[in-house]
Protein backbone atom coordinates (compact mmCIF):
# COMPACT_ATOMS: atom_id res chain seq x y z
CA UNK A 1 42.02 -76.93 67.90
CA UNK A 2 38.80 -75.27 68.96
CA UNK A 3 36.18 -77.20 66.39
CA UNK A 4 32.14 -76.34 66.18
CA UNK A 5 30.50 -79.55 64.37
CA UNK A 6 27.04 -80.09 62.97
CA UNK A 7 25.77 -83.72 63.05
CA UNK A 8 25.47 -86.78 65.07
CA UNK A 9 27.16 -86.21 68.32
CA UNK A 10 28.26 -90.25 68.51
CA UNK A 11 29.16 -89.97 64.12
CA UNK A 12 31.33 -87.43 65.47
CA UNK A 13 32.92 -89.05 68.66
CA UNK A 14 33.24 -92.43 67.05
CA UNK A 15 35.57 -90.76 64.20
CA UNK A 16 37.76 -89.47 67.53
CA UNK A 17 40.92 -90.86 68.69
CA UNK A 18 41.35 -92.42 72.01
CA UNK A 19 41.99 -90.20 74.73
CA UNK A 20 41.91 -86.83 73.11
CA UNK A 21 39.27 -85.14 75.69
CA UNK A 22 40.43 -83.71 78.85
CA UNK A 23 36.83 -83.01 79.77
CA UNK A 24 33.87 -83.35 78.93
CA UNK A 25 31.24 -80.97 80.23
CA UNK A 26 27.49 -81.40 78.85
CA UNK A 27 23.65 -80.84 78.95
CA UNK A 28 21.81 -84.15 76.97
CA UNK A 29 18.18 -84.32 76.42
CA UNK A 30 16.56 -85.09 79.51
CA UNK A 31 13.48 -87.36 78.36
CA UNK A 32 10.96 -84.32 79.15
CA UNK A 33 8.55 -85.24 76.41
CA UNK A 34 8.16 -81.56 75.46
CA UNK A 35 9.24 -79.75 72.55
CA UNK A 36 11.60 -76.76 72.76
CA UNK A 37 11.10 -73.67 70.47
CA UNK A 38 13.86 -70.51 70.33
CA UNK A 39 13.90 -67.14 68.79
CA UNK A 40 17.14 -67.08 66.77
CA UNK A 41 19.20 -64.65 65.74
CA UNK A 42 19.08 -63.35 61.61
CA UNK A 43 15.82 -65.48 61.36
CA UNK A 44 12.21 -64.45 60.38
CA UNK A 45 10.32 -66.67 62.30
CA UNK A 46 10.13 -68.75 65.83
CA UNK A 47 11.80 -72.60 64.87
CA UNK A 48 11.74 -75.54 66.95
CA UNK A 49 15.24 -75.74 68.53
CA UNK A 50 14.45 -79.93 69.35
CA UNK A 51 12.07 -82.60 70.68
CA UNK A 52 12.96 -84.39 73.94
CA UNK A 53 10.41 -86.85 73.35
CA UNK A 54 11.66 -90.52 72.69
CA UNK A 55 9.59 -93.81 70.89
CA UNK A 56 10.98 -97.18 71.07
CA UNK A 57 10.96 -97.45 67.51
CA UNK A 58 13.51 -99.03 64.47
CA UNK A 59 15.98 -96.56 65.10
CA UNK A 60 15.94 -97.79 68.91
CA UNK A 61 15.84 -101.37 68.11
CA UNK A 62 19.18 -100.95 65.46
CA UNK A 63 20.96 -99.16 68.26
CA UNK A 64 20.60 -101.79 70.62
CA UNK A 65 21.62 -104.44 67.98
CA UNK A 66 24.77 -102.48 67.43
CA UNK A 67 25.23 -102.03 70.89
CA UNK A 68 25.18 -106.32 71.09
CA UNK A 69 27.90 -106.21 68.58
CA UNK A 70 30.28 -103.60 69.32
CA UNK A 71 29.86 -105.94 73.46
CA UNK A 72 31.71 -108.51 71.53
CA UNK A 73 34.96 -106.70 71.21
CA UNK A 74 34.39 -103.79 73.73
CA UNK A 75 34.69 -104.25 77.48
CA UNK A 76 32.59 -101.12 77.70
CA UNK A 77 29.94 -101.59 75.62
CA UNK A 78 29.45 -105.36 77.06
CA UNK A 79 28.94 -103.79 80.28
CA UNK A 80 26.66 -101.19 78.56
CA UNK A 81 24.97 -104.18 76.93
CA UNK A 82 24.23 -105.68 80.58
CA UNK A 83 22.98 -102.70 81.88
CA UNK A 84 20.72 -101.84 79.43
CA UNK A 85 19.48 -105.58 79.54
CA UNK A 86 18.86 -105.16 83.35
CA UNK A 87 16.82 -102.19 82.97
CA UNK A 88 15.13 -103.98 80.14
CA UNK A 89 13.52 -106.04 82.68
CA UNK A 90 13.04 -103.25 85.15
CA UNK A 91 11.15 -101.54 82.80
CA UNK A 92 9.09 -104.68 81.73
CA UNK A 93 10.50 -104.75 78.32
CA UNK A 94 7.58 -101.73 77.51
CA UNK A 95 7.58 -100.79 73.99
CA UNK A 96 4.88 -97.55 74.31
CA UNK A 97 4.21 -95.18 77.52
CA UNK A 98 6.65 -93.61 79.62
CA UNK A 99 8.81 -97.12 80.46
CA UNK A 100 8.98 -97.49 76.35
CA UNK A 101 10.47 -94.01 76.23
CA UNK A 102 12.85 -94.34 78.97
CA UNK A 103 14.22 -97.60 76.94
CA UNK A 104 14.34 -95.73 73.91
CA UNK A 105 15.83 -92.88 75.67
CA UNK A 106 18.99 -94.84 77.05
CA UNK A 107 19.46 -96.86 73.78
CA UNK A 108 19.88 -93.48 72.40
CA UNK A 109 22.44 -92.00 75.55
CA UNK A 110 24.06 -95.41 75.88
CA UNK A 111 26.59 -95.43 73.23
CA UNK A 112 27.20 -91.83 73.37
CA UNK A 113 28.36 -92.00 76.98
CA UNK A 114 30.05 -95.19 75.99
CA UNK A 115 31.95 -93.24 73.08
CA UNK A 116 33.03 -90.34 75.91
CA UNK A 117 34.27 -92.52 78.11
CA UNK A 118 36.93 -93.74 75.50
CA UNK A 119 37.79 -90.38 73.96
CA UNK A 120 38.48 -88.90 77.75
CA UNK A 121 42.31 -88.98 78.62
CA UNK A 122 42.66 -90.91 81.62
CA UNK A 123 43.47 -87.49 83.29
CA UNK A 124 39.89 -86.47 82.33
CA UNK A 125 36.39 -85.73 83.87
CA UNK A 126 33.00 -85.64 82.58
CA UNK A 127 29.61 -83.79 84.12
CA UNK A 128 26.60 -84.71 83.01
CA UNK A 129 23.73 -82.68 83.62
CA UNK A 130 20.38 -84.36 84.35
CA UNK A 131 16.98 -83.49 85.72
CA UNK A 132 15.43 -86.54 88.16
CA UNK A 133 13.43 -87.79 85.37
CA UNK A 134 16.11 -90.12 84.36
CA UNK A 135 19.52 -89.15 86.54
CA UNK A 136 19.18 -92.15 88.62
CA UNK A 137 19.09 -94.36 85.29
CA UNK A 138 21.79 -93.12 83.70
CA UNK A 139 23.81 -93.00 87.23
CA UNK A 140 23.18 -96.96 86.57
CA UNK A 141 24.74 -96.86 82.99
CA UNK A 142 27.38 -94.56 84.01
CA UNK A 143 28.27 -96.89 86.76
CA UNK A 144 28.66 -99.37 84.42
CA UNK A 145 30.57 -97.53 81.68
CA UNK A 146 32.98 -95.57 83.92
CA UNK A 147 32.87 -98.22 86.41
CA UNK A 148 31.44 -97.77 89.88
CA UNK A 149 34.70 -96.56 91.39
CA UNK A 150 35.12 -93.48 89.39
CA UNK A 151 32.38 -92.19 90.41
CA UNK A 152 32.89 -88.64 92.21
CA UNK A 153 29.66 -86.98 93.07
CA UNK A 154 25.89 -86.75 92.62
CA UNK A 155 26.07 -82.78 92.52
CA UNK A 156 22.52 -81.25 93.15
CA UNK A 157 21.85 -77.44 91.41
CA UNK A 158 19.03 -76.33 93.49
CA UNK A 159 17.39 -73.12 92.71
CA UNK A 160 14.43 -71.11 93.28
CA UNK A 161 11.67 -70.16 90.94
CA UNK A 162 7.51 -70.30 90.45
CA UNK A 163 6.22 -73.24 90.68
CA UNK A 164 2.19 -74.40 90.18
CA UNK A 165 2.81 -77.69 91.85
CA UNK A 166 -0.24 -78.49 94.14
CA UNK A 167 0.09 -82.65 94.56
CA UNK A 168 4.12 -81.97 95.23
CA UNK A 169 6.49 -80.34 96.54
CA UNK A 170 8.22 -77.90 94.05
CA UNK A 171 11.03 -79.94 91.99
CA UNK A 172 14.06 -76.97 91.89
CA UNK A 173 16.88 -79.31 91.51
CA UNK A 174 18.54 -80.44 88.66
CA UNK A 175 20.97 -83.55 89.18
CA UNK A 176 25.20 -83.41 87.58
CA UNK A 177 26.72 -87.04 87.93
CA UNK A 178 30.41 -86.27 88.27
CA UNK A 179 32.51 -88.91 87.22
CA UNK A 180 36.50 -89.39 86.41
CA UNK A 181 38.25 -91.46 83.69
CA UNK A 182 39.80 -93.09 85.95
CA UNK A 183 40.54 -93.26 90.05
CA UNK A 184 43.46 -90.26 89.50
CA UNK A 185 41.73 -88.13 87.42
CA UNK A 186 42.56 -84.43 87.83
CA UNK A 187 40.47 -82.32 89.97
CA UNK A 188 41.51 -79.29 91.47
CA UNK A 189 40.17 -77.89 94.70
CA UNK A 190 41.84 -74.91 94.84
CA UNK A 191 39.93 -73.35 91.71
CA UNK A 192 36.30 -73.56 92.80
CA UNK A 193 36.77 -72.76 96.85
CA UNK A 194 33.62 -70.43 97.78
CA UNK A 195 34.08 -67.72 100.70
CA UNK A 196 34.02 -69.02 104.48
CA UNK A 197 31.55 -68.02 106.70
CA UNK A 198 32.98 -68.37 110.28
CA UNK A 199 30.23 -69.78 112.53
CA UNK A 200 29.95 -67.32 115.86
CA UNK A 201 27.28 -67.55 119.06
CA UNK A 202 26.39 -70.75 120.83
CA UNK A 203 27.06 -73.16 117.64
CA UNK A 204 29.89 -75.48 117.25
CA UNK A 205 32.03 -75.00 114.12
CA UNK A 206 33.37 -78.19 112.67
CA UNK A 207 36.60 -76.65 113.00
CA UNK A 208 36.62 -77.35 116.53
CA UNK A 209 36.24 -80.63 116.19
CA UNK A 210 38.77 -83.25 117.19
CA UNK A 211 40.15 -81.82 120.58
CA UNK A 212 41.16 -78.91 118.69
CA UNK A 213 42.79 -76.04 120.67
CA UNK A 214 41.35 -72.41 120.64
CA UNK A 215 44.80 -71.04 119.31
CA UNK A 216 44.46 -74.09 116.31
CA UNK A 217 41.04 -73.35 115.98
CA UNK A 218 41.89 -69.67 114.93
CA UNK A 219 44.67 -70.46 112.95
CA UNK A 220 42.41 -72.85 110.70
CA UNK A 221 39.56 -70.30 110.52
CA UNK A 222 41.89 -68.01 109.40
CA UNK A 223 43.03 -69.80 106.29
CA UNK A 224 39.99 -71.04 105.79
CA UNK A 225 38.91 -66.96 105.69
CA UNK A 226 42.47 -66.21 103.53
CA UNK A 227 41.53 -68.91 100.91
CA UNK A 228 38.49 -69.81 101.20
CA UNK A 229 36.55 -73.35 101.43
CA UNK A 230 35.75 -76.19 98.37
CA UNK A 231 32.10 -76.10 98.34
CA UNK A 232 29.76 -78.92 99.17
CA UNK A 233 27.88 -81.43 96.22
CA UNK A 234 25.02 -79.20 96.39
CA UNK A 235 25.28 -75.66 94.58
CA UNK A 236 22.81 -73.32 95.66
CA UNK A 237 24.97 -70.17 94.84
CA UNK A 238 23.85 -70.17 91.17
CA UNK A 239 20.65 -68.60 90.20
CA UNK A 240 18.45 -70.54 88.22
CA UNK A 241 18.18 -70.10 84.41
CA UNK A 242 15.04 -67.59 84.51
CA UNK A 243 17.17 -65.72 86.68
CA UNK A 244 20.11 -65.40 84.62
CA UNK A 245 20.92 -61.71 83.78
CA UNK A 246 19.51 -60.12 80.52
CA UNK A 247 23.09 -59.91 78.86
CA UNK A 248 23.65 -63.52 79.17
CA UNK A 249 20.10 -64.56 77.52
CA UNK A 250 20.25 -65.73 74.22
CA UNK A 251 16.10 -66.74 73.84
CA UNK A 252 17.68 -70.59 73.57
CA UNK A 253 15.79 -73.00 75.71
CA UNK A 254 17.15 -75.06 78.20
CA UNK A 255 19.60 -72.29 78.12
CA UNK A 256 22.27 -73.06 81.82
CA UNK A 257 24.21 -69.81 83.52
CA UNK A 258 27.97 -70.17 82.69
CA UNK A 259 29.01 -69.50 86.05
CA UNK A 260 27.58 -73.00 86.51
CA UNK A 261 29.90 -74.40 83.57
CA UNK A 262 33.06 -72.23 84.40
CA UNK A 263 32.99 -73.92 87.96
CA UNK A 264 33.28 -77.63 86.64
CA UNK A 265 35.63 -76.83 84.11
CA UNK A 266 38.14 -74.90 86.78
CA UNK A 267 37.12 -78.31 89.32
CA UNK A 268 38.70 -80.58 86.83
CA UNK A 269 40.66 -79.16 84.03
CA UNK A 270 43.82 -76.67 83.50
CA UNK A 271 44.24 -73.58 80.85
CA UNK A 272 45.24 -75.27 77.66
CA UNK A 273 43.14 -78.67 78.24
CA UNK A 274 40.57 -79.47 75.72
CA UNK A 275 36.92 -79.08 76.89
CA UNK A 276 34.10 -81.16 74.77
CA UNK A 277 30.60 -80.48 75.10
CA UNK A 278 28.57 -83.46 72.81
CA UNK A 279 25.37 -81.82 73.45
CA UNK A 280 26.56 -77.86 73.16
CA UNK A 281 23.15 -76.05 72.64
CA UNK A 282 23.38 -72.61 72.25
CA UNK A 283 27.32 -73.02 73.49
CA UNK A 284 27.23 -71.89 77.63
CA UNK A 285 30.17 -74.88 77.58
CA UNK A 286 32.02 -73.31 74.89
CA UNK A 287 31.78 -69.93 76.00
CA UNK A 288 33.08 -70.88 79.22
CA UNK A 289 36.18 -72.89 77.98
CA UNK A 290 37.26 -69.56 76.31
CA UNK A 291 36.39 -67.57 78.99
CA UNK A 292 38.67 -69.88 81.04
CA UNK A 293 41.52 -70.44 78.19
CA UNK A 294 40.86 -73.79 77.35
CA UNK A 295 40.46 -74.89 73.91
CA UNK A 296 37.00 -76.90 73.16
CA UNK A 297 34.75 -78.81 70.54
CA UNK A 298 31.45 -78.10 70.37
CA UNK A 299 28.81 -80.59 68.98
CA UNK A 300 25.21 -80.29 68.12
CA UNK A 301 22.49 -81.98 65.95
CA UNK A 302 20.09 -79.27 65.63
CA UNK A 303 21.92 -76.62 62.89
CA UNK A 304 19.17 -73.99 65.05
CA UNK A 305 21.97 -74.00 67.78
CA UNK A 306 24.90 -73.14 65.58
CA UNK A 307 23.08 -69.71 65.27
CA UNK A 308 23.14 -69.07 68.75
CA UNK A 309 26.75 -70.30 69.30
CA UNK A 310 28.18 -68.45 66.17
CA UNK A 311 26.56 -65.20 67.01
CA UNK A 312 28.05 -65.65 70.88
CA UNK A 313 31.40 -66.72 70.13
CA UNK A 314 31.74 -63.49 68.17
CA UNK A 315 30.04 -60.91 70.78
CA UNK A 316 31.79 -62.56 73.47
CA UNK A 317 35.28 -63.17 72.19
CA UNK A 318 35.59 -61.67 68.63
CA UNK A 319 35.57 -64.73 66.96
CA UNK A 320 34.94 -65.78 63.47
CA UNK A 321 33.77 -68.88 61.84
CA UNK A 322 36.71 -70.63 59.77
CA UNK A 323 38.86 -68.11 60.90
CA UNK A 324 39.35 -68.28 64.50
CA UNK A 325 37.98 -72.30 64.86
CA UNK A 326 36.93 -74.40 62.63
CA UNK A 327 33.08 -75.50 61.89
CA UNK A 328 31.72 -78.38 60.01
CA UNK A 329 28.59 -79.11 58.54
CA UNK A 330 27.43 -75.81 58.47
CA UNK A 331 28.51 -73.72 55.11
CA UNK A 332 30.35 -70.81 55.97
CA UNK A 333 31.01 -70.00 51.78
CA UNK A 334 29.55 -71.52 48.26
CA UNK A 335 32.76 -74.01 48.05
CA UNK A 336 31.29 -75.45 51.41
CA UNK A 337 27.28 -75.27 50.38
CA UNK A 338 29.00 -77.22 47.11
CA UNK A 339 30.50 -80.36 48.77
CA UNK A 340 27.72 -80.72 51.40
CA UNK A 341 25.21 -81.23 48.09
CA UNK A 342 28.20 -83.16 46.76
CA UNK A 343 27.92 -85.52 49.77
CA UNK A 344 24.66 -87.82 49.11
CA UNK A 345 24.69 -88.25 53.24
CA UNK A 346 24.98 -84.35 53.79
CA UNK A 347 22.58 -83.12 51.59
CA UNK A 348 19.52 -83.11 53.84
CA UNK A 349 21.64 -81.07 56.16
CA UNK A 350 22.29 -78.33 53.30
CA UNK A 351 18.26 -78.47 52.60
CA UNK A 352 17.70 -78.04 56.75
CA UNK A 353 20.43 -75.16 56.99
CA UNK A 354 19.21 -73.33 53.48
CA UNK A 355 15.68 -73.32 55.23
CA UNK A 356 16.54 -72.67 58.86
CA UNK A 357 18.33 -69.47 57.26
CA UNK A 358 14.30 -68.13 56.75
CA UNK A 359 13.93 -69.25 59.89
CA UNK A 360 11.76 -72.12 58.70
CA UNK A 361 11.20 -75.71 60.90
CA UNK A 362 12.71 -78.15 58.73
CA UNK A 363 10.99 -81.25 57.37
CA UNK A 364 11.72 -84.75 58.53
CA UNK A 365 12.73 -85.98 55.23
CA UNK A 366 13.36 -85.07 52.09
CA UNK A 367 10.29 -86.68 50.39
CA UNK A 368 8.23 -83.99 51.66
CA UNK A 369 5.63 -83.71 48.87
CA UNK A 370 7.55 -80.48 47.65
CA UNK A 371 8.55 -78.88 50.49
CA UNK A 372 11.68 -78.90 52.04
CA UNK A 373 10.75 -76.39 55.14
CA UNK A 374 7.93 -75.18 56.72
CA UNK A 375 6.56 -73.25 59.85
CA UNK A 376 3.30 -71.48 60.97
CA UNK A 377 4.96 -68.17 60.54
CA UNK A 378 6.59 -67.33 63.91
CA UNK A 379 4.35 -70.15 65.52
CA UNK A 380 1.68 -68.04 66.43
CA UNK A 381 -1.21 -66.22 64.17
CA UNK A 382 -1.06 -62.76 62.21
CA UNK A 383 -3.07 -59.94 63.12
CA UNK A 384 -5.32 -58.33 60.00
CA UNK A 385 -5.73 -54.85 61.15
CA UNK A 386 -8.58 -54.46 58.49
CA UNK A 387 -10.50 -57.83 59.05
CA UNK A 388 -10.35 -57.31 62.84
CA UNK A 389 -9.13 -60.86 63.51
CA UNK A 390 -6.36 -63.28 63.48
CA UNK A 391 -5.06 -65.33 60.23
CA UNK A 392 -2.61 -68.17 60.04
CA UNK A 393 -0.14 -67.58 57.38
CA UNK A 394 1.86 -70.75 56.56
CA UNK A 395 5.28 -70.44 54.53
CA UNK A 396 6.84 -72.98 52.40
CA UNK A 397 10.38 -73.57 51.22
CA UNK A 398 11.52 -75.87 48.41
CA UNK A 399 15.75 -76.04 48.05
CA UNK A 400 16.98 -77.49 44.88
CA UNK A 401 20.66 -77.95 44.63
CA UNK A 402 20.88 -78.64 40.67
CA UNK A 403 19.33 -76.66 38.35
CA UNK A 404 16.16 -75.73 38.87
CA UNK A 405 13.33 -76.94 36.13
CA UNK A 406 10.22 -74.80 35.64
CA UNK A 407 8.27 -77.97 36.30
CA UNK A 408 9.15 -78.33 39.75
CA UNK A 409 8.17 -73.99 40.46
CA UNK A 410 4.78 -75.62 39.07
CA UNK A 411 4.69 -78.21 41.00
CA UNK A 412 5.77 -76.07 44.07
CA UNK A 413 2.89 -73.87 43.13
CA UNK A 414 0.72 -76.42 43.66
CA UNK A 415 1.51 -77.41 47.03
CA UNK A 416 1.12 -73.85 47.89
CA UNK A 417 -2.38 -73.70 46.18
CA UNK A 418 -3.43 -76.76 48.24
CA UNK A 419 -2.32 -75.47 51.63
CA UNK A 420 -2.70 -71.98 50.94
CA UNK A 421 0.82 -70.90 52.09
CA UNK A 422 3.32 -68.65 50.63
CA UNK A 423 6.55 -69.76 49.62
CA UNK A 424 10.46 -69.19 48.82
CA UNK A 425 12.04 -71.56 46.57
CA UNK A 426 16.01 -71.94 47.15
CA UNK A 427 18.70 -72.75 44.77
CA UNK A 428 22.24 -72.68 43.99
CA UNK A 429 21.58 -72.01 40.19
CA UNK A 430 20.14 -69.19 38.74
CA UNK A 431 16.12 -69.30 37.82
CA UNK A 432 14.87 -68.41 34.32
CA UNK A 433 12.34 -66.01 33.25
CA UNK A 434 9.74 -68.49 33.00
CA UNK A 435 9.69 -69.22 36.50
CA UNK A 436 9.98 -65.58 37.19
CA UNK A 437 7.03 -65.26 35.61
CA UNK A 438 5.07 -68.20 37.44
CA UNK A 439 5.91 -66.68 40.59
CA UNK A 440 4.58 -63.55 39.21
CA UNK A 441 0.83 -65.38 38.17
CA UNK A 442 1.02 -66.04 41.63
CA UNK A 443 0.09 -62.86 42.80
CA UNK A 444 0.98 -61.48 46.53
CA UNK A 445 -0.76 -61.19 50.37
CA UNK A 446 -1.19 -58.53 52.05
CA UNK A 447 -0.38 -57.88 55.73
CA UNK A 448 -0.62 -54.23 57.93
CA UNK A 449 -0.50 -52.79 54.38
CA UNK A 450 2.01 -54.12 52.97
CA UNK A 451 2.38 -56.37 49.56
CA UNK A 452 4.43 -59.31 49.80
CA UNK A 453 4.72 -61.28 46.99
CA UNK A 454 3.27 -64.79 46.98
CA UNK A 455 6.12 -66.50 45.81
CA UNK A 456 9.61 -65.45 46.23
CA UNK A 457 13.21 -67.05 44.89
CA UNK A 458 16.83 -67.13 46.82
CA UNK A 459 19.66 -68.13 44.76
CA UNK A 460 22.01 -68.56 47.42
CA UNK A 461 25.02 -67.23 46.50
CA UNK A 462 28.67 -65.21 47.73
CA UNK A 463 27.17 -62.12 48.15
CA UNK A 464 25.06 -63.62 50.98
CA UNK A 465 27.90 -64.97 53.22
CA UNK A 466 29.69 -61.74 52.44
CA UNK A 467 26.73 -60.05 54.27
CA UNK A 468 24.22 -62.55 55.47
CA UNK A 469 21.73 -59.70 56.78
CA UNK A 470 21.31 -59.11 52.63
CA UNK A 471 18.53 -61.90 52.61
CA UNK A 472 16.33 -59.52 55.00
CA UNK A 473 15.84 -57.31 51.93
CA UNK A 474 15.79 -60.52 49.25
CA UNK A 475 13.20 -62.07 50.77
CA UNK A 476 10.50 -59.94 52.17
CA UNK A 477 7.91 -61.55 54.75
CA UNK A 478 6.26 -60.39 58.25
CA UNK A 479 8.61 -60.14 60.56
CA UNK A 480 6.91 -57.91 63.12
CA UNK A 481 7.03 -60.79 65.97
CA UNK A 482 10.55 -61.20 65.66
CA UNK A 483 12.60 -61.56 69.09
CA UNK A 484 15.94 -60.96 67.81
CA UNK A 485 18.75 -62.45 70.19
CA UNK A 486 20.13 -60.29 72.46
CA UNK A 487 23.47 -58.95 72.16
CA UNK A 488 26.03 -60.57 74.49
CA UNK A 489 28.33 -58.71 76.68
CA UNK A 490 32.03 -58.30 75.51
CA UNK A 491 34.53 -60.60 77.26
CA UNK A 492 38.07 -59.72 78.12
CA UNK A 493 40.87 -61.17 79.24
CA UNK A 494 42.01 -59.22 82.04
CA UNK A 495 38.84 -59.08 83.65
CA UNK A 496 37.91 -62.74 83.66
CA UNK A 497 35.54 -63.72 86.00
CA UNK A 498 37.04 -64.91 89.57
CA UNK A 499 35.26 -65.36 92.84
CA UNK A 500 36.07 -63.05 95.85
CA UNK A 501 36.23 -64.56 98.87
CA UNK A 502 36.21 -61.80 101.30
């Protein structure tokens, strides 16, 4: 049951059945406008992990159009639809600036939220974690979506940290809107109660409260000290991410502690529920079903994350891709790589993992004027020991899935020529002498004296999903700045993590 996907998180949901979730437990964009870059694991080069920046654009304008159709058969997406009309107005109908973001932005979280409403069992929970940039908008939609009566808590994660405010005070909070499926939805005390702290001197404990006697008194503060107490909506008990311990870094941004995550998913789930996380990241949701013997499903856009979650699942729990859970949209052998070119809709997501592998920023589209992938190599400048200065290096990637023509190495040359970048030209067929040969008239660069050669080929094949770490010697480039990702600590069963309450 445990599933990792690569795609469209509402593709995905919408192909769901009703009422398969128990929870859902998840991190979405948060309108920032910034752009997040990660070191990741087996890669050669910094990559943009995503952009939390949002345009109301054609893409934003089609969703809400859909969203007006799907309101005429859906009770939940015709309350959507009225929402998102309402804050239409409130935000002046703004098509650029921040208010034209925020529109675009909830177009975009709208459905989604719609979609996890229906696949939760009415048993089920979700969290959704938001900064205050947008929480108390999508409180409104999720109001209207789960329906203002299943609403549980605002929960606020406050934490400390640097700040360089000086017209504020610091923002350390970050906003979860708890909501149920319904107005019985599980939720479970017991498993999140926090140790007791008996009040002493002059100060009145709320225990005392209601005409209690002394001897009742005791007896309460006594269980409360046996068992514990449920904590309050605001969790200041977690540290902050930047203050997360080394082991648990991966180098992903936005990266949450999963002490944060185990807590809501022992709140409102039991071993053997299904956790979801549409929005997984680098996988802190994932990694804390296991930890906490549920199964989950994992689902991301950005094939950058599946790195992170891949290389966790294993150091964490010994587990192995299409072994020990499934993954889609991400080729774990050649009979995988072959039906994602098969599929006409999948094939930019074989070009974006084939590049991503060199650790490359994919293009936007495939009409790229010859190149697939590219990055300023590691995002920041070389240093030439013998110039005495800094150069920018870029690198290019082309990835042909038929067979490759020794027109289009030319032509690849050429958009090399005119940026002056190198390049490494990917394909699933084997390249011919003559292209060999072009690559060779290329010449090489030279960096800390060494000779890398200008133009490169990787004919992706078994051999390199038998040993991935085999295209570190097949394709040779700088990789001095590399930041590999840390090494996760081993998880095991009998020592799973529990909170003492003496």
């Amino acid at each position: 049951m445990n599933k990792l996907y690569f795609g469209d998180n509402l593709e995905v949901m919408r192909e769901m059945d009703d009422q398969r979730v128990d929870l859902i437990c998840t991190d979405p964009p948060f309108n920032s406008g910034r752009d997040y870059n990660a070191f990741l694991t087996d890669s050669l080069a910094q990559s943009k992990a995503f952009t939390d920046t949002w345009t109301w654009d054609d893409p934003a304008k089609d969703t809400r159009a859909n969203i007006e159709r799907r309101a005429r058969t859906s009770d939940t997406y015709k309350a959507l639809d009225s929402c998102l009309k309402g804050y239409d107005l409130v935000l002046q109908n703004a098509v650029t600036g921040n208010k034209g973001a925020m529109r675009a932005y909830l177009a975009f979280m709208g459905p989604r939220l719609a979609e996890m409403h229906r696949i939760l069992t009415d048993k089920g929970s979700i969290y959704l974690h938001c900064d205050p940039t947008a929480s108390h908008y999508l409180k409104g939609v999720m109001d209207a979506v789960f329906e203002g009566e299943n609403f549980r808590n605002e929960i606020v994660w406050g934490y400390k940290g640097p700040s360089s405010a000086k017209r504020w005070f610091p923002r350390k909070h970050d906003i979860i809107l708890f909501y149920g499926k319904t107005i019985t939805s599980f939720f479970n005390p017991d498993g999140v109660r926090v140790a007791y702290k008996r009040i002493t001197g002059t100060g009145a404990s709320s225990l005392t409260r209601g005409n209690r006697t002394p001897e009742e008194v005791q007896a309460l503060e006594e269980a409360y000290s046996e068992r514990g107490k449920l904590i309050e909506d605001y969790w200041v008990d977690i540290p902050s991410a930047g203050h997360m311990s080394k082991k648990e870094r991966l180098g992903y941004p936005t990266q949450k502690p999963r002490s944060l995550y185990e807590r809501m998913i022992k709140a409102s789930s039991n071993e053997g529920d299904l956790v979801m996380d549409p929005f997984a990241g680098c996988g802190t949701t994932i990694d804390a079903a296991h930890t906490l013997n549920r199964f989950w499903i994992g689902i991301d856009l950005t094939i950058l994350s599946l790195d992170p979650m891949r290389r966790r699942l294993h150091d964490r729990h010994g587990l192995e891709p299409s072994k020990d859970y499934e993954i889609h949209g991400y080729p774990t052998n050649m009979q995988e790589v072959r039906m994602l070119v098969r599929d006409e809709k999948k094939y930019h997501d074989f070009s974006n993992w084939a590049v991503t592998r060199l650790g490359l920023q994919p293009t936007k589209s495939v009409g790229d004027g010859g190149r697939d992938g590219e990055a300023e190599v590691g995002h920041i400048t070389l240093w030439d020991p013998e110039e005495g200065e800094t150069t920018n290096t870029r690198i290019f990637a082309e990835v042909k899935s038929g067979k490759p023509t020794i027109d289009q190495v030319k032509s690849f040359c050429r958009t090399m020529d005119k940026h002056n970048a190198i390049g490494v030209f990917i394909t699933i067929e084997p390249v011919t002498s003559g292209m060999r040969q072009e690559a060779a008239d290329m010449g090489t660069f030279s960096h800390n004296n060494e000779t890398f050669p200008k133009l490169q080929f990787w004919q992706i094949d078994d051999a390199y999903f038998e040993n991935p770490s085999s295209l570190r010697s097949l394709i040779r480039l700088p990789k001095q700045w590399l930041e590999p990702m840390r090494k996760m600590e081993r998880h095991f069963t009998d020592t799973q993590m529990t909170l003492n309450l003496r």
